[in-house]
Protein backbone atom coordinates (compact mmCIF):
# COMPACT_ATOMS: atom_id res chain seq x y z
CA UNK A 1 16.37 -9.73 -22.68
CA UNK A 2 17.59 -6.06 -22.82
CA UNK A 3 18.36 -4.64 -19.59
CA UNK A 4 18.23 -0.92 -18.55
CA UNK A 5 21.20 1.06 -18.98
CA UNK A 6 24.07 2.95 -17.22
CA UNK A 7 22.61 3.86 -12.97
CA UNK A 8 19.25 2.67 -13.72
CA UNK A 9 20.83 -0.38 -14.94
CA UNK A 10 23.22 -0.66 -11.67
CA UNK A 11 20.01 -0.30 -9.63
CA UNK A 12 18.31 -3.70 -11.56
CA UNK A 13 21.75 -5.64 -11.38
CA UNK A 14 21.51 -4.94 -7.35
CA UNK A 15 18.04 -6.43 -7.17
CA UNK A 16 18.21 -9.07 -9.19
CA UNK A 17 20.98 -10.00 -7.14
CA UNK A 18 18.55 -10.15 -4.09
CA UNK A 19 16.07 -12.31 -5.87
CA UNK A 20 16.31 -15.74 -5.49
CA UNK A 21 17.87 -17.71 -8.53
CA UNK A 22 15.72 -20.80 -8.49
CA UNK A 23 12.19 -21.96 -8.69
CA UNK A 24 9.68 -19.79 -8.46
CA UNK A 25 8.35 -16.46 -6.77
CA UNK A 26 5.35 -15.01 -5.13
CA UNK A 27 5.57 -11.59 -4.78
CA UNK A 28 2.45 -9.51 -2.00
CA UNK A 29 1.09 -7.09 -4.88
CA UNK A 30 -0.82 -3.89 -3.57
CA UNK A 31 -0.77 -2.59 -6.92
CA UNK A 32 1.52 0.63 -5.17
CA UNK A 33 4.79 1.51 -7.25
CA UNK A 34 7.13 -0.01 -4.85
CA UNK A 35 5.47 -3.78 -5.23
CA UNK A 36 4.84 -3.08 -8.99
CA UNK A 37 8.35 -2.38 -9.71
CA UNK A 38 9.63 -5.48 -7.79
CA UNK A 39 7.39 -7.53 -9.38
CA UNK A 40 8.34 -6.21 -12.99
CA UNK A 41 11.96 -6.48 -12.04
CA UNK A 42 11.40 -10.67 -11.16
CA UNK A 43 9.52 -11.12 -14.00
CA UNK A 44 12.54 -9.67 -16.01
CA UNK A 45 14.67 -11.58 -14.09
CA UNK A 46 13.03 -15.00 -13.75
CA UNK A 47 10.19 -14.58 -16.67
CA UNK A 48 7.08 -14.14 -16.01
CA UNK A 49 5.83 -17.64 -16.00
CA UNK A 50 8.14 -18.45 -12.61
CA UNK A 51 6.57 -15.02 -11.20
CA UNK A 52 2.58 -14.46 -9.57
CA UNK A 53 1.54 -11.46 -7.98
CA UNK A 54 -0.31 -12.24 -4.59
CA UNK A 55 -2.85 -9.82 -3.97
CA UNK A 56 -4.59 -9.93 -0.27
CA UNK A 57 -8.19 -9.10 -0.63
CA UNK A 58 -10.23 -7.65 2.33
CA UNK A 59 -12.16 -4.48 2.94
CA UNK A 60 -9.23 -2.18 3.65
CA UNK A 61 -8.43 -2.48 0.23
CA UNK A 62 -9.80 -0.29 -2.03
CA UNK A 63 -11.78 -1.38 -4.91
CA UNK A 64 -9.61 0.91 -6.94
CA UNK A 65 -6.20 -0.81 -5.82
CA UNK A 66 -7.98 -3.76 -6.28
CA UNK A 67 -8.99 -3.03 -10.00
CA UNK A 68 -5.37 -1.35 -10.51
CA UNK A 69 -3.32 -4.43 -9.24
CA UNK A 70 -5.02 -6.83 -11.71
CA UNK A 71 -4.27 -4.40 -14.78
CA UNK A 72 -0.74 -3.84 -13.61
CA UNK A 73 0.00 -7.99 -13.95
CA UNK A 74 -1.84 -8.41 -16.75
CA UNK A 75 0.14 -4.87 -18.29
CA UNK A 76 3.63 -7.28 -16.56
CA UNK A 77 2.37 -10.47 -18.07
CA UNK A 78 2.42 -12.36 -14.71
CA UNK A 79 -0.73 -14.50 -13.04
CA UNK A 80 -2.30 -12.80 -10.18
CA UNK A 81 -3.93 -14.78 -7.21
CA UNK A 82 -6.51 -12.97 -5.36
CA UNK A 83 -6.90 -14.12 -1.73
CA UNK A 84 -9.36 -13.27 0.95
CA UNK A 85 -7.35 -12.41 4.05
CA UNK A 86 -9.69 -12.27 7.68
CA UNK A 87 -7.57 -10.01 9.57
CA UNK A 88 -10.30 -8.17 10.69
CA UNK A 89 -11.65 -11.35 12.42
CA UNK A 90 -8.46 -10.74 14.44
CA UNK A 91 -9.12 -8.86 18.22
CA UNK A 92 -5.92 -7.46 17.68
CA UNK A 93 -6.66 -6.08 14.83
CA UNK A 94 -9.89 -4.28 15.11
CA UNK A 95 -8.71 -2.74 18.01
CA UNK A 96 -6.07 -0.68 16.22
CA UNK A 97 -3.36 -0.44 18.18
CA UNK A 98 0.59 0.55 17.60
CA UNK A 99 1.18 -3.45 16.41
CA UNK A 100 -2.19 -3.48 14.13
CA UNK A 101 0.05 -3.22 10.79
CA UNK A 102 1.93 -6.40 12.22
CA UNK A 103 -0.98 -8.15 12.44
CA UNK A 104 -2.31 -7.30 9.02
CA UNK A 105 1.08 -8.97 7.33
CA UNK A 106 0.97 -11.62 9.68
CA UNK A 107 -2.62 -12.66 8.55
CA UNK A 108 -1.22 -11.76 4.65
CA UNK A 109 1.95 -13.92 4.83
CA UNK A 110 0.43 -16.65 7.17
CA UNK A 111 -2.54 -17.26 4.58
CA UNK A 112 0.36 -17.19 1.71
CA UNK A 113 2.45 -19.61 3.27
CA UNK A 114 -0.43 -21.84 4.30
CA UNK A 115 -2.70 -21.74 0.49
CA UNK A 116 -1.18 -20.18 -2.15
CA UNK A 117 2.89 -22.01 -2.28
CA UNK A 118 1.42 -25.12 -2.23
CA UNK A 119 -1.54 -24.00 -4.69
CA UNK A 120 0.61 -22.61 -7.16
CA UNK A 121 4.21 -24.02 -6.92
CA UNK A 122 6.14 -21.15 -5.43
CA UNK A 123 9.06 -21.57 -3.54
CA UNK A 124 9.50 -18.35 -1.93
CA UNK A 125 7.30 -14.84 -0.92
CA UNK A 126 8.69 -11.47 -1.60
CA UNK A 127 7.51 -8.13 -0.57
CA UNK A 128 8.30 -4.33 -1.68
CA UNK A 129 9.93 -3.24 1.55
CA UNK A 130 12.10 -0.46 0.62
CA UNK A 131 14.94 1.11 2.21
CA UNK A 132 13.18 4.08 3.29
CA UNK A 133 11.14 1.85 5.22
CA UNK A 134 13.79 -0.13 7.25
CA UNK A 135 14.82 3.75 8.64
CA UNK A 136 10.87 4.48 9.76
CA UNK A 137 9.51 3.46 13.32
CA UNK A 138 6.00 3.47 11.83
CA UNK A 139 6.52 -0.13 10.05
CA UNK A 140 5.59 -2.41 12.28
CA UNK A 141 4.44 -4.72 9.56
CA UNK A 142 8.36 -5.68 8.62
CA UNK A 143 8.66 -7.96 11.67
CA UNK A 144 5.92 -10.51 10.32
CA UNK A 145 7.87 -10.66 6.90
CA UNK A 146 11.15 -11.97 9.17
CA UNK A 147 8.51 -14.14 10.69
CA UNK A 148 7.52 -15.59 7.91
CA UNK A 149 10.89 -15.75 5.82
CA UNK A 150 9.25 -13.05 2.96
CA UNK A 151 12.14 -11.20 1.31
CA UNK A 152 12.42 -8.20 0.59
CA UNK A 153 14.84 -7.76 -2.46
CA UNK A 154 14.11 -3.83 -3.00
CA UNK A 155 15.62 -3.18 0.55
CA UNK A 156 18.16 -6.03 0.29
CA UNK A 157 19.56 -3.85 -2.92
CA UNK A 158 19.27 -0.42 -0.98
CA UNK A 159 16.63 1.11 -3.21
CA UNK A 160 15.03 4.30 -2.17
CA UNK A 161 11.63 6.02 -3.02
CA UNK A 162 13.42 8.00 -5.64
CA UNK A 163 15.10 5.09 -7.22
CA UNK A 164 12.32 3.39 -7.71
CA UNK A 165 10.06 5.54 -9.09
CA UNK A 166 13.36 6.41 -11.97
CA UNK A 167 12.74 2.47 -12.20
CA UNK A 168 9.30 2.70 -12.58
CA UNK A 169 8.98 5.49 -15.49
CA UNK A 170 12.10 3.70 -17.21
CA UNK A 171 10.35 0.60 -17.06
CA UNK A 172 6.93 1.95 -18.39
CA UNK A 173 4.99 1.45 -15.70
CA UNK A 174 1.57 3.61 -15.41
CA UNK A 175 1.92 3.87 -11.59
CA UNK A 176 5.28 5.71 -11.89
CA UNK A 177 4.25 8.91 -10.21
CA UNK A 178 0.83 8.09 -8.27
CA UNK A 179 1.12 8.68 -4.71
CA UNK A 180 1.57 6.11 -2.09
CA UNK A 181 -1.68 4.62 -1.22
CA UNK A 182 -1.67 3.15 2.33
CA UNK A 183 -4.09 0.49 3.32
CA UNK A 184 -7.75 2.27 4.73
CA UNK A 185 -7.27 1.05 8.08
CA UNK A 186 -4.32 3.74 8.36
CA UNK A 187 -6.70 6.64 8.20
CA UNK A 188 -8.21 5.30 11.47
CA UNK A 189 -6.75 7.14 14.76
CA UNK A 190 -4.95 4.15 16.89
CA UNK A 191 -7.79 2.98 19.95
CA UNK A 192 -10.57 3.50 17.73
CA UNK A 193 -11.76 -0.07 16.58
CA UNK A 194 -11.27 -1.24 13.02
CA UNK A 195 -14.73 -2.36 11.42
CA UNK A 196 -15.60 -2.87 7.96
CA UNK A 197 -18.28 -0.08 8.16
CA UNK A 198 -15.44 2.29 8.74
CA UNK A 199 -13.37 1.44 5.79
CA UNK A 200 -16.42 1.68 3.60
CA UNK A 201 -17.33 5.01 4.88
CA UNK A 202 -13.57 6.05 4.09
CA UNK A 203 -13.59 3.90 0.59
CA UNK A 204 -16.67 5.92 -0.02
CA UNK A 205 -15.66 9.46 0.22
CA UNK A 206 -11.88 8.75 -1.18
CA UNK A 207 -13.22 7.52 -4.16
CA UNK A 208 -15.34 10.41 -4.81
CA UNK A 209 -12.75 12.81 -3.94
CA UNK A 210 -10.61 10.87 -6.27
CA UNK A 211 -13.10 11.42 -8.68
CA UNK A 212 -12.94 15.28 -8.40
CA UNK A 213 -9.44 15.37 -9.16
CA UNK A 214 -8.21 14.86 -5.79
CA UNK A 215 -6.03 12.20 -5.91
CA UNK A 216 -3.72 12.46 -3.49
CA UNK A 217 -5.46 12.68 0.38
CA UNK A 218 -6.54 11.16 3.33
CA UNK A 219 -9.76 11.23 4.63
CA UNK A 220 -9.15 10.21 8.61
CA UNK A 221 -12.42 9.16 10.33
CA UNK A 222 -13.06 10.68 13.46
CA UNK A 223 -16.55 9.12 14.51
CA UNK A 224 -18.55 11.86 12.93
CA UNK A 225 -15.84 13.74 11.98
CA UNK A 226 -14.31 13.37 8.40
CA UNK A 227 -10.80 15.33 8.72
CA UNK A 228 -9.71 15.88 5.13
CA UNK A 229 -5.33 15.69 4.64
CA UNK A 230 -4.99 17.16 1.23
CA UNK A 231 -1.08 18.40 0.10
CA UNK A 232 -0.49 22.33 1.48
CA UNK A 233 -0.32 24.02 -2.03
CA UNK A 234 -4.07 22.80 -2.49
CA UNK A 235 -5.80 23.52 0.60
CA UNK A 236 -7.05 26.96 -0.29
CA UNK A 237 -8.54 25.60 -3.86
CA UNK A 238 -10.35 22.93 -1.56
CA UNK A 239 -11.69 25.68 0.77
CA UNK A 240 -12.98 27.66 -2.17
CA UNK A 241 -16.25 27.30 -3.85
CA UNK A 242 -17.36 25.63 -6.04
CA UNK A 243 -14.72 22.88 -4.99
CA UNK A 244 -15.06 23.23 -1.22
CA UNK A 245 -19.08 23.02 -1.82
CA UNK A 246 -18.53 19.10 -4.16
CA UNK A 247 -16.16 18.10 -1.12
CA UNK A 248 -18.82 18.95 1.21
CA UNK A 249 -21.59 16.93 -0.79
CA UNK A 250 -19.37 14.06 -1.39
CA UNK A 251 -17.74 13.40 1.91
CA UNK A 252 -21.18 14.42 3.58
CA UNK A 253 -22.85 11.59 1.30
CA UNK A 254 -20.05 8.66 2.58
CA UNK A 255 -22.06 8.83 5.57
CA UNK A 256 -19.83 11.96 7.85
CA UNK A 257 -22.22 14.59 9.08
CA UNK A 258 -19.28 17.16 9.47
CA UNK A 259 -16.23 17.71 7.46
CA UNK A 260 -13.08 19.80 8.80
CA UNK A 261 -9.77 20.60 6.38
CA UNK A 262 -6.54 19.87 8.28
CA UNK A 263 -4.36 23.08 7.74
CA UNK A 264 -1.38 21.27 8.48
CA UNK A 265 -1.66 19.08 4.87
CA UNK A 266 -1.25 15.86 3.84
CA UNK A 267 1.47 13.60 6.43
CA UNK A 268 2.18 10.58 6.66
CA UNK A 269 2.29 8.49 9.42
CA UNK A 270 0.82 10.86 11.23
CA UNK A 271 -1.83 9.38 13.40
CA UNK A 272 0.79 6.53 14.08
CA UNK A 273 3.09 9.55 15.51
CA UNK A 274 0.77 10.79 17.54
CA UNK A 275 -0.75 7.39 19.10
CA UNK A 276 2.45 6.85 20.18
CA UNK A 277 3.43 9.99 22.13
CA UNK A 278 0.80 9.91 23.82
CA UNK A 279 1.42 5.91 25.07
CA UNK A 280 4.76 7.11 26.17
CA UNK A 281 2.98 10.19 27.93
C-alpha cells in the first residue's frame, strides 16, 4: 500500500496510530468530509474488508447525505449498513433542548452497540470527532461517544478542519471542499419541538435551494417563518431578482408562508449560542 507523503503523510501515520490494530471497525458515516476521511484512512489502514461504514437513518437526514454516504463507500470500497435510528420517539429529543445532540448519538451508538457489532462482526465503533470539536461548547453529542466507548481517532491524532480537508483532496475524495452539513434538527431554534414534519419542511426547501446553486445555507424554521443563513459575500445576489424571486417560490413551496434573509450570514452554532444565553439569563 502506498502511503501519502512528507506532512500529509505525518498526519495518516498519527491516525492510524489511533485506530485500533485488531479485528474489525465500524465507523458512524454521515457522508460529511470529516467521517469520510476517517473512514478512507481505516480502510487504508486495516483494508477495506475489516472496515463498514454505519450510516444512522432517520428523518433529520437528508435524502441527499443519505444518497452521498452510500456513493462515498462504494467510491472507498467498504460495506455500508443502513440503520433506522428512533430518536425522535425520544421526549428528550423532540423537545430540543441544549442536550438534544446527546441524545441523538446516544440513540446512534446505543442501536450500534446493540444490532450492528454483533450483526456484522465488528469489534469496535469509531466516529469523526475532530479536534476542533473537543475546543467547542456546542458538542454535546461527544459525551454519548465516552458513553458508549466510540473512538474517535481523528481527534486522538490532533487533526483539524484544515488538515483534513488537505487529507481529503490528497486522498481523492469528492467531498473535499463541500461544506459541513449538520443534521436538520440543528436548524430548529432550542424549545421548539422536533417533529418529522419540520425536518421535511426544511429537507424540502434546502434541497431546492441546493438545486439553484445554493449550496451552502441554512434554512432555520421559525413556525411560519423560514429565516434563510446564506455566506455574507452572497446575500445581495440572493436579494436580487431574478434569484431572490426562485428563493421566494421555492422556500414558499416547502410549506413557509414568509421568508426573511438573515443579514448577519451563514453561522454556525448559532441558535445553540443563543438558547443558551438566554438559559443563563
Amino acid at each position: 500500500m502506498t502511503f501519502l507523503d512528507g506532512e500529509l503523510g505525518v498526519l495518516e501515520a498519527r491516525v492510524r496510530a489511533a485506530l485500533p490494530a485488531d479485528g474489525s471497525l465500524g465507523v458512524a458515516f454521515s457522508g460529511g468530509v470529516d467521517s469520510t476521511v476517517l473512514l478512507a484512512l481505516a480502510a487504508r489502514a486495516l483494508g477495506p474488508s475489516r472496515v463498514a461504514a454505519i450510516t444512522g437513518d432517520s428523518p433529520s437526514l437528508p435524502r441527499r447525505s443519505l444518497e452521498s454516504a452510500r456513493s462515498l463507500a462504494a467510491l472507498i470500497g467498504v460495506r455500508l449498513v443502513e440503520i433506522a435510528t428512533a430518536e425522535g420517539d425520544l421526549p428528550q429529543y423532540r423537545a430540543n433542548g441544549l442536550d438534544r445532540c446527546f441524545h441523538c448519538k446516544d440513540t446512534l451508538f446505543r442501536t450500534i452497540d446493540e444490532a450492528v457489532l454483533r450483526a456484522y462482526g465488528l469489534d469496535a465503533v469509531a466516529y469523526g470527532e475532530t479536534a476542533d470539536d473537543l475546543e467547542r461548547d456546542d458538542r454535546p453529542g461527544s459525551a454519548a461517544a465516552v458513553r458508549h466507548g466510540v473512538l474517535r481517532p481523528l481527534a486522538d491524532a490532533g487533526l483539524r478542519k484544515p488538515d483534513i480537508r488537505a487529507l481529503a483532496a490528497a486522498l481523492g475524495l469528492p467531498n473535499a471542499a463541500e461544506p459541513a452539513a449538520p443534521c436538520l434538527a440543528s436548524r430548529i431554534p432550542h424549545g421548539s419541538e422536533v417533529t418529522p414534519e419540520k425536518l421535511g419542511q426544511i429537507e424540502r426547501a434546502e434541497s431546492a435551494l441546493h438545486d439553484l446553486g445554493l449550496p451552502e445555507l441554512r434554512v432555520r424554521h421559525h413556525g411560519s417563518i423560514a429565516r434563510l443563513e446564506v455566506p455574507a459575500d452572497r446575500i445581495a445576489e440572493v436579494a436580487t431578482p431574478p434569484l431572490r424571486d426562485r428563493v421566494l417560490d421555492a422556500v414558499r413551496a416547502a410549506g413557509f408562508p414568509m421568508v426573511t434573509l438573515d443579514l448577519g450570514g451563514l453561522r454556525s452554532g448559532e441558535l445553540f449560542q443563543i438558547a443558551r444565553r438566554t438559559a443563563r439569563g
